[in-house]
C-alpha atoms as a PDB file:
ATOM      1  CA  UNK A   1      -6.053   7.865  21.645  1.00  0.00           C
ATOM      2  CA  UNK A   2      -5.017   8.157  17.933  1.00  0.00           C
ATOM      3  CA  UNK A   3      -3.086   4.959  16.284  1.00  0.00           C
ATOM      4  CA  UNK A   4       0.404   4.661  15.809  1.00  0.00           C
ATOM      5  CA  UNK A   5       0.375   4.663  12.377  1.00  0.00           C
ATOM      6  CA  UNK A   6      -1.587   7.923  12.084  1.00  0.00           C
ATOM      7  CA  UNK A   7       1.015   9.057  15.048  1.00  0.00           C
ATOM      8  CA  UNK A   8       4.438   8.306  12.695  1.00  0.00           C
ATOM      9  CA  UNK A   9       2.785   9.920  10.021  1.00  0.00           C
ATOM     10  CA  UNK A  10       2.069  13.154  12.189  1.00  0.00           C
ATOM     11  CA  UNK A  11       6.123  12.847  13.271  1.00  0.00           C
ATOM     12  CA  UNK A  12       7.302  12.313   9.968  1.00  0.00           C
ATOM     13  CA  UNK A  13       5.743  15.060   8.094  1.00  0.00           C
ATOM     14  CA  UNK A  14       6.771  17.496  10.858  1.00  0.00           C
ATOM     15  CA  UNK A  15      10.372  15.713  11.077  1.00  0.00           C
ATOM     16  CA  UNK A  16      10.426  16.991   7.195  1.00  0.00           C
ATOM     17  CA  UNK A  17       9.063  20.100   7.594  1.00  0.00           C
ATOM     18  CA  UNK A  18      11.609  20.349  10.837  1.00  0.00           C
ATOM     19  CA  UNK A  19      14.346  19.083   8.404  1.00  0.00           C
ATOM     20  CA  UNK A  20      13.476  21.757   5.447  1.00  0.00           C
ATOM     21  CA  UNK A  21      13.027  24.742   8.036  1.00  0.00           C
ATOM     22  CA  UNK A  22      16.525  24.354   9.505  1.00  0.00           C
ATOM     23  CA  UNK A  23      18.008  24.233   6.092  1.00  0.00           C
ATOM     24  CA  UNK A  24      16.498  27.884   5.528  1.00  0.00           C
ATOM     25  CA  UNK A  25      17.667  29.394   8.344  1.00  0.00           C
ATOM     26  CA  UNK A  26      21.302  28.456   7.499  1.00  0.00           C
ATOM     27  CA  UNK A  27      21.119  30.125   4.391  1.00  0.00           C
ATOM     28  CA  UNK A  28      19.810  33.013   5.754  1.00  0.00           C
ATOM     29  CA  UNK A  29      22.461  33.263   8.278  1.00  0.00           C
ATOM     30  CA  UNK A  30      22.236  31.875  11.922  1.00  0.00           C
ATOM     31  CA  UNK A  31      22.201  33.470  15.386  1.00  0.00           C
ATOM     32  CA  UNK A  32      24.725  31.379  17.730  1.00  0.00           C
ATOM     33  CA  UNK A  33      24.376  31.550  21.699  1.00  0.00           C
ATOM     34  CA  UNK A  34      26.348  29.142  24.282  1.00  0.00           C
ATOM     35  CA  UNK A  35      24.156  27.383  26.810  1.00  0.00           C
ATOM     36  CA  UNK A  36      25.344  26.431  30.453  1.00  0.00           C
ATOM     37  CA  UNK A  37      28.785  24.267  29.850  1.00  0.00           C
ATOM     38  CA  UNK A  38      29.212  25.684  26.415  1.00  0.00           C
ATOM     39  CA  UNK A  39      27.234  23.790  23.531  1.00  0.00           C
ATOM     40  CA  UNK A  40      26.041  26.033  20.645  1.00  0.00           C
ATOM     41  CA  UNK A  41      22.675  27.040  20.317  1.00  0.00           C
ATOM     42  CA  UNK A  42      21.718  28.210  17.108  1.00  0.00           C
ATOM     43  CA  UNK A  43      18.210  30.754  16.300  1.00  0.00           C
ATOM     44  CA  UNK A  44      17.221  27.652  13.651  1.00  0.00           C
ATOM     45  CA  UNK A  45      17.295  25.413  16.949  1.00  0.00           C
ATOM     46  CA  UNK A  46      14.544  27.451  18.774  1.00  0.00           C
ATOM     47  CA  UNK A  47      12.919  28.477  15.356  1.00  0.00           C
ATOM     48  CA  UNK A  48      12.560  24.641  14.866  1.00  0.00           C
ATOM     49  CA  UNK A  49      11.690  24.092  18.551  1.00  0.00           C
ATOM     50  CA  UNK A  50       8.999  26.709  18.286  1.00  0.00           C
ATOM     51  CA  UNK A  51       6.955  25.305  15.087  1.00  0.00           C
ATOM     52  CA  UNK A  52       7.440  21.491  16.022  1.00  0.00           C
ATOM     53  CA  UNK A  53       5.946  22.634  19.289  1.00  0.00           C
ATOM     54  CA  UNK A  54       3.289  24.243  17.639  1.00  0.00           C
ATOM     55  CA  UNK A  55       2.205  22.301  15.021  1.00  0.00           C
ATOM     56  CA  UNK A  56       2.558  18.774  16.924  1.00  0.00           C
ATOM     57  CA  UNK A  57       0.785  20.232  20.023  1.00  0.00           C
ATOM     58  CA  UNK A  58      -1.918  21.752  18.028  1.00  0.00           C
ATOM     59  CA  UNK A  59      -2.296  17.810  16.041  1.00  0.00           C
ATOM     60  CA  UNK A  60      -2.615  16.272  20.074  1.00  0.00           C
ATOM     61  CA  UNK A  61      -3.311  18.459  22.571  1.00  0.00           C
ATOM     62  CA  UNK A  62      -3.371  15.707  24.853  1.00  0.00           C
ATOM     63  CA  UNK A  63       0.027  14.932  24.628  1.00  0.00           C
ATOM     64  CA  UNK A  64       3.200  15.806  27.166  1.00  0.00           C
ATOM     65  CA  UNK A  65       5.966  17.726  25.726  1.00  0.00           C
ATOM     66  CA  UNK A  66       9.960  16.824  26.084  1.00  0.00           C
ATOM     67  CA  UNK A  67      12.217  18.861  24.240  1.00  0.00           C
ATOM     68  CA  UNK A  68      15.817  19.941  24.443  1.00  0.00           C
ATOM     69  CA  UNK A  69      15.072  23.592  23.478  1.00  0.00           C
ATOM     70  CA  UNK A  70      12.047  24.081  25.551  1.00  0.00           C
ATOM     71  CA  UNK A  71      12.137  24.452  29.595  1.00  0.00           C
ATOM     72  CA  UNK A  72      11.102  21.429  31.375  1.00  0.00           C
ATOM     73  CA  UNK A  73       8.197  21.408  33.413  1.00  0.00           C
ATOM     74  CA  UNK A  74       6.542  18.123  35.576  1.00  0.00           C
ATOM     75  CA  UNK A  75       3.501  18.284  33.611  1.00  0.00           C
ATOM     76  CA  UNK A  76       4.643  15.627  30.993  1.00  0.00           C
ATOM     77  CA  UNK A  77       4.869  13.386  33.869  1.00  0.00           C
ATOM     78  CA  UNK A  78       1.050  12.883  34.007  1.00  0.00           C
ATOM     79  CA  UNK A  79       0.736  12.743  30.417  1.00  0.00           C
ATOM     80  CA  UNK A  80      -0.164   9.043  28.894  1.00  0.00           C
ATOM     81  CA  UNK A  81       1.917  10.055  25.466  1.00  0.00           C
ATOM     82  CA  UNK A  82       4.772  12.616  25.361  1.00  0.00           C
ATOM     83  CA  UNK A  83       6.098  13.970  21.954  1.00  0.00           C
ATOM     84  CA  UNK A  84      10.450  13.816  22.806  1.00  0.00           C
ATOM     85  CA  UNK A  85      11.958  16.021  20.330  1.00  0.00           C
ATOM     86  CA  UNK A  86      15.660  17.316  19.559  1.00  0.00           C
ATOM     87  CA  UNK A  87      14.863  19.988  16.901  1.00  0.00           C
ATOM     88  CA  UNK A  88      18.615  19.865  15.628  1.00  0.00           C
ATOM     89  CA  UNK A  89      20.738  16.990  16.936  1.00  0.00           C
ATOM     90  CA  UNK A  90      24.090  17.808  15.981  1.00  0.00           C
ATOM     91  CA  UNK A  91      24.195  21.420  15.734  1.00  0.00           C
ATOM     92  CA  UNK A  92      27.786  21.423  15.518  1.00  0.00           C
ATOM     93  CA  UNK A  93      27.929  19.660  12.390  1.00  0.00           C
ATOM     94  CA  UNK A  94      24.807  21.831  11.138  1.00  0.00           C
ATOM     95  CA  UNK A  95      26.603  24.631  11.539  1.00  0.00           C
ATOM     96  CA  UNK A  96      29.886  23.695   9.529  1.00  0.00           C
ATOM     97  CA  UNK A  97      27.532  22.512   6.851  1.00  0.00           C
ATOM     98  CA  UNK A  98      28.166  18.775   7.034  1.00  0.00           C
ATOM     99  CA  UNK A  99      25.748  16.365   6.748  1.00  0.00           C
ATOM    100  CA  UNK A 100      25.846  14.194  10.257  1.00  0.00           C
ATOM    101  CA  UNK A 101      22.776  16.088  11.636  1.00  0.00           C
ATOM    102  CA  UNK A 102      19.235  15.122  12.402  1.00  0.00           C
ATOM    103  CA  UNK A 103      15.659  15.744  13.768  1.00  0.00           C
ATOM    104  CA  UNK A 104      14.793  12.897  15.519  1.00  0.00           C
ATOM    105  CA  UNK A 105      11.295  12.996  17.313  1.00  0.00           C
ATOM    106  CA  UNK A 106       9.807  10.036  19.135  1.00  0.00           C
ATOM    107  CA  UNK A 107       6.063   9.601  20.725  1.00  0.00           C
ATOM    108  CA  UNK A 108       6.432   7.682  24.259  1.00  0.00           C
ATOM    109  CA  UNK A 109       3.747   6.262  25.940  1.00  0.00           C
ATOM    110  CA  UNK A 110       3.782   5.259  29.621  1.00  0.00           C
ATOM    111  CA  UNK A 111       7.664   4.958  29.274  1.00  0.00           C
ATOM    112  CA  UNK A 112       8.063   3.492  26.040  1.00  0.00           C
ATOM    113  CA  UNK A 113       8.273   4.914  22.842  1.00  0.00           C
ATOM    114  CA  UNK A 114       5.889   3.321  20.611  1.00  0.00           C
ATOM    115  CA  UNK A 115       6.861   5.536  17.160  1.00  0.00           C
ATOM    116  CA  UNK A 116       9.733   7.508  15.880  1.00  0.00           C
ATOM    117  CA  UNK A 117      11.025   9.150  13.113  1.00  0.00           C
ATOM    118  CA  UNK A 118      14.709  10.148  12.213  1.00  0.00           C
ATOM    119  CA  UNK A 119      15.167  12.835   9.261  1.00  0.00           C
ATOM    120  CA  UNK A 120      18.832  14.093   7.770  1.00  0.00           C
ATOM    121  CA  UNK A 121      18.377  16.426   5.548  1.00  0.00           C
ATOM    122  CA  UNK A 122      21.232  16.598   3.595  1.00  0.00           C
ATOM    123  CA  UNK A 123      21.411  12.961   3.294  1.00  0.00           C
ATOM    124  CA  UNK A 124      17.748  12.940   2.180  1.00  0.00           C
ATOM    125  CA  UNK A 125      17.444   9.782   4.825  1.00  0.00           C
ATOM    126  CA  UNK A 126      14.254   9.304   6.743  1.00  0.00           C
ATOM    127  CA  UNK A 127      14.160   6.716   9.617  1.00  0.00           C
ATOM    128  CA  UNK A 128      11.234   5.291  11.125  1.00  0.00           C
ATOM    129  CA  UNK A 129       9.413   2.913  13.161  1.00  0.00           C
ATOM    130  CA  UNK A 130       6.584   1.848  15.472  1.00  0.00           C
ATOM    131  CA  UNK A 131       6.449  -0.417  18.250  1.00  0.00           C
ATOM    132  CA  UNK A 132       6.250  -4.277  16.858  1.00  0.00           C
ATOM    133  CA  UNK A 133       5.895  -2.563  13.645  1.00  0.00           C
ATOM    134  CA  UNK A 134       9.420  -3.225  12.233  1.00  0.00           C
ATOM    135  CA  UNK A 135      11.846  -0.184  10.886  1.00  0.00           C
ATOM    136  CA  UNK A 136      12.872   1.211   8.042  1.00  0.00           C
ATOM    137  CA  UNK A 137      14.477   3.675   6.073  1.00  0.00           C
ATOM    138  CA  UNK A 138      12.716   5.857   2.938  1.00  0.00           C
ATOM    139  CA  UNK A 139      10.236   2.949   3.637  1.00  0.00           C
ATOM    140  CA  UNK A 140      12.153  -0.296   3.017  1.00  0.00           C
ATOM    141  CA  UNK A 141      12.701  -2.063   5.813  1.00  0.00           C
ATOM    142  CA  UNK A 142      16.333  -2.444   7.878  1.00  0.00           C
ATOM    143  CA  UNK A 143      17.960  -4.798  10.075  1.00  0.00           C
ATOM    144  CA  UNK A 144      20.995  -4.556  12.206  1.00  0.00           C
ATOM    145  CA  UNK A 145      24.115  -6.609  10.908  1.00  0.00           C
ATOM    146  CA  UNK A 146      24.710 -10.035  11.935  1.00  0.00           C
ATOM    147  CA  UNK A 147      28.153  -9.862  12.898  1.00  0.00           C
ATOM    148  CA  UNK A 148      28.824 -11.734  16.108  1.00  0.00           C
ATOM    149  CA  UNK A 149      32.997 -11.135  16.745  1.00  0.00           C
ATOM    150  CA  UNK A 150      33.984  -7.568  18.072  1.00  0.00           C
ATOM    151  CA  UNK A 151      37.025  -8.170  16.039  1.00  0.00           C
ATOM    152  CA  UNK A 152      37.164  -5.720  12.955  1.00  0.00           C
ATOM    153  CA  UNK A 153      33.343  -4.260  14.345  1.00  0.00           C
ATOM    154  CA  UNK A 154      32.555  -1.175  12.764  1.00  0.00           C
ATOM    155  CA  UNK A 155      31.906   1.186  15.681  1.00  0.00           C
ATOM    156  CA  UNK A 156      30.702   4.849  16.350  1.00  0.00           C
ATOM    157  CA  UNK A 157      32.546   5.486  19.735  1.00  0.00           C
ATOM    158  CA  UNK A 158      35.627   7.931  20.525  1.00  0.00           C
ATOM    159  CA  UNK A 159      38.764   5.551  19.908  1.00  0.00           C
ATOM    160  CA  UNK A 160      40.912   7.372  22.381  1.00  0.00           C
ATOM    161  CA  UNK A 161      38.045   6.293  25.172  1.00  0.00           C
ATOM    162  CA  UNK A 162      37.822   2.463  23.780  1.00  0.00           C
ATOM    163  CA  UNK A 163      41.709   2.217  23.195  1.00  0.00           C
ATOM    164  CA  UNK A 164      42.669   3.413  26.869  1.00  0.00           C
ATOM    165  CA  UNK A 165      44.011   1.484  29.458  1.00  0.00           C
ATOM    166  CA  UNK A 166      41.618   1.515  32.062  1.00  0.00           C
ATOM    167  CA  UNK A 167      39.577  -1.774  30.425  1.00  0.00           C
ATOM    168  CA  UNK A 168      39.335  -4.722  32.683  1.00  0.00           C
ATOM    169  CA  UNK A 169      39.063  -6.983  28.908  1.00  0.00           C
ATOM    170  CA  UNK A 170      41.154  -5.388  26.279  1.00  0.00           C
ATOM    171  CA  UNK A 171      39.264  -4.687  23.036  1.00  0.00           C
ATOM    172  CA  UNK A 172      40.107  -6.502  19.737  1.00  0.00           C
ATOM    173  CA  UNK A 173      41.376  -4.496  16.635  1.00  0.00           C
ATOM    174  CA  UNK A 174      37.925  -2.746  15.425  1.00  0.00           C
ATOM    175  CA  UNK A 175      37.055   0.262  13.458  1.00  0.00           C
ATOM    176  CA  UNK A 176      36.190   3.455  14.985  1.00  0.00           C
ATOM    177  CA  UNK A 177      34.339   6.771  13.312  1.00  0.00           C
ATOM    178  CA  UNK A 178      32.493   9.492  14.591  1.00  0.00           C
ATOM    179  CA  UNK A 179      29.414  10.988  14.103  1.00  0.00           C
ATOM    180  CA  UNK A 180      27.624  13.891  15.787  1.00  0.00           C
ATOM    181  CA  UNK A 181      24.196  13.466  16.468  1.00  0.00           C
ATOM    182  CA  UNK A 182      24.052  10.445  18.635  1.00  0.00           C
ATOM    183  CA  UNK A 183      20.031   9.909  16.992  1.00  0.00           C
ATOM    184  CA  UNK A 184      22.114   9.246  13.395  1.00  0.00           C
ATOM    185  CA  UNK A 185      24.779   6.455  15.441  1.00  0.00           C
ATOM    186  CA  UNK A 186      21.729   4.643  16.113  1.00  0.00           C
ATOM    187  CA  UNK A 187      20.120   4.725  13.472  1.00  0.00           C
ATOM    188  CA  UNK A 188      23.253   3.902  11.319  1.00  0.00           C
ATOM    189  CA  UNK A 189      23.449   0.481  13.446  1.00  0.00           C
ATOM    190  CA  UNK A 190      19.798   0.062  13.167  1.00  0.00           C
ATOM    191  CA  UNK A 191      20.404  -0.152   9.527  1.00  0.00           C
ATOM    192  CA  UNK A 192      23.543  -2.310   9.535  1.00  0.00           C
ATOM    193  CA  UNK A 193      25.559   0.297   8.351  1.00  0.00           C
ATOM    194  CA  UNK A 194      27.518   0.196  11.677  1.00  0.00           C
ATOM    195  CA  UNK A 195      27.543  -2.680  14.011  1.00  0.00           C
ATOM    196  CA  UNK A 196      27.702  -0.850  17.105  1.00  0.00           C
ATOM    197  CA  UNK A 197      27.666   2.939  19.177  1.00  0.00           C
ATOM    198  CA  UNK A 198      28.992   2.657  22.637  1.00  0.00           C
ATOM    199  CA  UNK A 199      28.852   5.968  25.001  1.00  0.00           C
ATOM    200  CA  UNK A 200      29.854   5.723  28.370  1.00  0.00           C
ATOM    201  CA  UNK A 201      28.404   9.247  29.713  1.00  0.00           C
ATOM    202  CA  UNK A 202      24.489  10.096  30.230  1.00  0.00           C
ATOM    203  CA  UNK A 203      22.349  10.662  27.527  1.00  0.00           C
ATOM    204  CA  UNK A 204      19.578  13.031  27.294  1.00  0.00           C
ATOM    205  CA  UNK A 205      16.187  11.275  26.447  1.00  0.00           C
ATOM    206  CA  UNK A 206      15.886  13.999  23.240  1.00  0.00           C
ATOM    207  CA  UNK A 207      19.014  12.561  22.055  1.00  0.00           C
ATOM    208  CA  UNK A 208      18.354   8.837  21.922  1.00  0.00           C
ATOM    209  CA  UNK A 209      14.713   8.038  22.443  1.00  0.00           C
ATOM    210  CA  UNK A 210      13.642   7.998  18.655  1.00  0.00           C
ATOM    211  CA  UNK A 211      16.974   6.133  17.347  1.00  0.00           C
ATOM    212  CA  UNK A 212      16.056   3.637  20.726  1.00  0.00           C
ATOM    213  CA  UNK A 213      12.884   2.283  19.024  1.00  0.00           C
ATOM    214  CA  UNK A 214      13.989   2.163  15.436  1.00  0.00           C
ATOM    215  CA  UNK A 215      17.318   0.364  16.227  1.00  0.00           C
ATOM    216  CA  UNK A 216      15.336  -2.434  18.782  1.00  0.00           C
ATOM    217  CA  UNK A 217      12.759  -2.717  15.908  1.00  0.00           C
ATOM    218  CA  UNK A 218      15.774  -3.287  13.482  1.00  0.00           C
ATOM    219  CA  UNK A 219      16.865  -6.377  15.746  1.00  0.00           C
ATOM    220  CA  UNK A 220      19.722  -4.672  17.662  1.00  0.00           C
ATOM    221  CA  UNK A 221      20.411  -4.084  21.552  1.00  0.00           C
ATOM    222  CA  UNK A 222      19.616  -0.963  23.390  1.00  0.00           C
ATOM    223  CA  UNK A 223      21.378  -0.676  26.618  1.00  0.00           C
ATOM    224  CA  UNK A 224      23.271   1.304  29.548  1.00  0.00           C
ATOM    225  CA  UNK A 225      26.403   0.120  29.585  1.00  0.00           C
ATOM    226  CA  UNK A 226      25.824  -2.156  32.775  1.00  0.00           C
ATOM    227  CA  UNK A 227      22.722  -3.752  30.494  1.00  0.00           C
ATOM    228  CA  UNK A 228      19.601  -2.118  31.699  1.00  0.00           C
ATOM    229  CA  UNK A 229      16.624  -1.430  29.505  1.00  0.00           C
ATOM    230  CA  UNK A 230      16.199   2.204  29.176  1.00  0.00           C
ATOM    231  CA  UNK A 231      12.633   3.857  30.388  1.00  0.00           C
ATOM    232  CA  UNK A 232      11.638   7.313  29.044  1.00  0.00           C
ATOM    233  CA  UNK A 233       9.590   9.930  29.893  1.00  0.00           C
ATOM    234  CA  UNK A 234      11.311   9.982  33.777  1.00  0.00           C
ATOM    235  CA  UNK A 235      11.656  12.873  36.448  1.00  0.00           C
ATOM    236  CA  UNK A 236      14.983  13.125  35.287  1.00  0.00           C
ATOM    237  CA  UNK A 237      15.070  12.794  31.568  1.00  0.00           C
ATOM    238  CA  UNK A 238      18.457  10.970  31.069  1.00  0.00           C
ATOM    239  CA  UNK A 239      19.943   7.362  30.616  1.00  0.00           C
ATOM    240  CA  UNK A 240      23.117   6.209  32.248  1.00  0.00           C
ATOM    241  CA  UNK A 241      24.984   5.658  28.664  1.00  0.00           C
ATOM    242  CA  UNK A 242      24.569   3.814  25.472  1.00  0.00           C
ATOM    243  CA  UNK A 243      25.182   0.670  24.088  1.00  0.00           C
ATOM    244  CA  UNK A 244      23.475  -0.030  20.564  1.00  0.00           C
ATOM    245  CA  UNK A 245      24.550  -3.155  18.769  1.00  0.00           C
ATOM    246  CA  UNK A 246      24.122  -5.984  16.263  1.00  0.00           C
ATOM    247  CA  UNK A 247      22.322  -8.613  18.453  1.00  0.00           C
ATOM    248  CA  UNK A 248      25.450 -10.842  18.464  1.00  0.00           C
ATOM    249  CA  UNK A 249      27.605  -7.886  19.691  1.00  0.00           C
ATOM    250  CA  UNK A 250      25.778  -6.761  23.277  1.00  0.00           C
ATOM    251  CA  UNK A 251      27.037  -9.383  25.420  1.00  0.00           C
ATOM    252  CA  UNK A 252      30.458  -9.223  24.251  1.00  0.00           C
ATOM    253  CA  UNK A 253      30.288  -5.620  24.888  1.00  0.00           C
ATOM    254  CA  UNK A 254      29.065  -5.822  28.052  1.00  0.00           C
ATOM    255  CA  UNK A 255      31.442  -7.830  29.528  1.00  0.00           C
ATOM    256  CA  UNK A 256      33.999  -5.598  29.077  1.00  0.00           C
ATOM    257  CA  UNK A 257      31.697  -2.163  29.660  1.00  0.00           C
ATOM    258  CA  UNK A 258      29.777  -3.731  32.918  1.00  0.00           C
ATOM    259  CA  UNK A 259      32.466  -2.970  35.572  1.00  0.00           C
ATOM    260  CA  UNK A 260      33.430   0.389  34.882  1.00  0.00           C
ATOM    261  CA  UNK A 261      31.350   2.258  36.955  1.00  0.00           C
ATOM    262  CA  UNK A 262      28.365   4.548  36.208  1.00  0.00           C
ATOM    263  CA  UNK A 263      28.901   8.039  35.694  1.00  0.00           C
ATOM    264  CA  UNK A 264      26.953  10.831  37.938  1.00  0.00           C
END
């Protein structure tokens, strides 16, 4: 089995690549679909699928495939390491042309991922990490903030959700924006930018496995929102919900997120 470090640099070149690919097929003028439910589904999303597919699988044949763009099957189950890929998170924002979209890609092995790589193209950021190898962004490393009150947190969650009345604990004043690729909200608290992203619906493992290994190696808290570790690579592919904070932050958060129930 190959190291990690050879692994994130397989990841990141393709995350680039990815990244540079998408960019192209904008300009030349997309091909929009509507899956079950009614997300977009753009021809750069399965022209991105197709070559990441290709060009990682042909680098480790030996490795499971997850991918949002590509039918499931159980064989990744038996698979040791399994590339989990969202070719374009945030297609919706891709497709207006702003700059809140990603291609996050993460390698997990026997339920954890172990290296990851965030790209934004138009931002020209590049996330990264490997397991107990630290993170870091264009190379130099990042840590989650130290803040340790909710009150005035800078947080990536829907303020009409947070400011509702169905909280046991009332939230303090704190400052909400969006963002939407859920892979950039983590990796924006990973590198202290924001000091937390709270999400109270399931989560695809495509959409937050990469950002879930950079942000923990930054220093901050990866959670459901009743405060249990995420493991990948599962029958069902999906976590409960997200919590991602500065270190200070998780228990304060889940106090007031722990008893609203889970959703199905």
């Amino acid at each position: 089995m190959t190291d990690l470090g050879s692994d994130l640099h397989l990841i990141r070149a393709a995350a680039l690549r990815a990244g540079a690919l998408a960019e192209a097929e904008r300009d030349r003028g997309l091909r929009i679909d509507h899956k079950v439910g009614g997300s977009p589904v753009t021809s750069a999303d399965l022209a991105v699928d197709a070559m990441l597919k290709a060009e990682l699988l042909a680098a480790r044949p030996d490795y499971g495939w997850l991918s949002e763009e590509t039918p499931d099957t159980p064989a990744r189950l038996s698979k040791s390491r399994v590339f989990v890929v969202d070719p374009i998170d945030g297609t919706v924002a891709y497709m207006k042309n702003q700059p809140w979209w990603c291609v996050p890609i993460a390698i997990v092995e026997d339920g954890v991922p172990v290296a990851a790589v965030i790209h934004v193209p138009a931002l020209n950021e590049t996330f990264e990490a490997t397991l107990e190898g630290g993170a870091r962004l264009n190379g130099r490393p990042i840590l989650a903030s130290d803040v340790d009150t909710l009150d005035d947190a800078a947080v990536l969650a829907d303020a009409r959700l947070m400011e509702g009345a169905h909280w046991p604990e009332p939230w303090p004043p704190m400052r909400y924006e969006k963002r939407n690729a859920l892979a950039y909200r983590m990796a924006l608290v990973a590198s202290g930018a924001f000091d937390a992203a709270i999400a109270l619906t399931p989560k695809w493992d495509w959409d937050v496995c990469a950002g879930a290994l950079i942000a923990t190696e930054a220093g901050a808290k990866v959670s459901d929102h009743h405060g249990r570790p995420w493991r990948f690579n599962q029958p069902d592919p999906r976590q409960a919900s997200l919590v991602c904070s500065a270190p200070a932050l998780h228990p304060l958060i889940l106090r007031r997120t722990g008893p609203i129930p889970l959703a199905n």
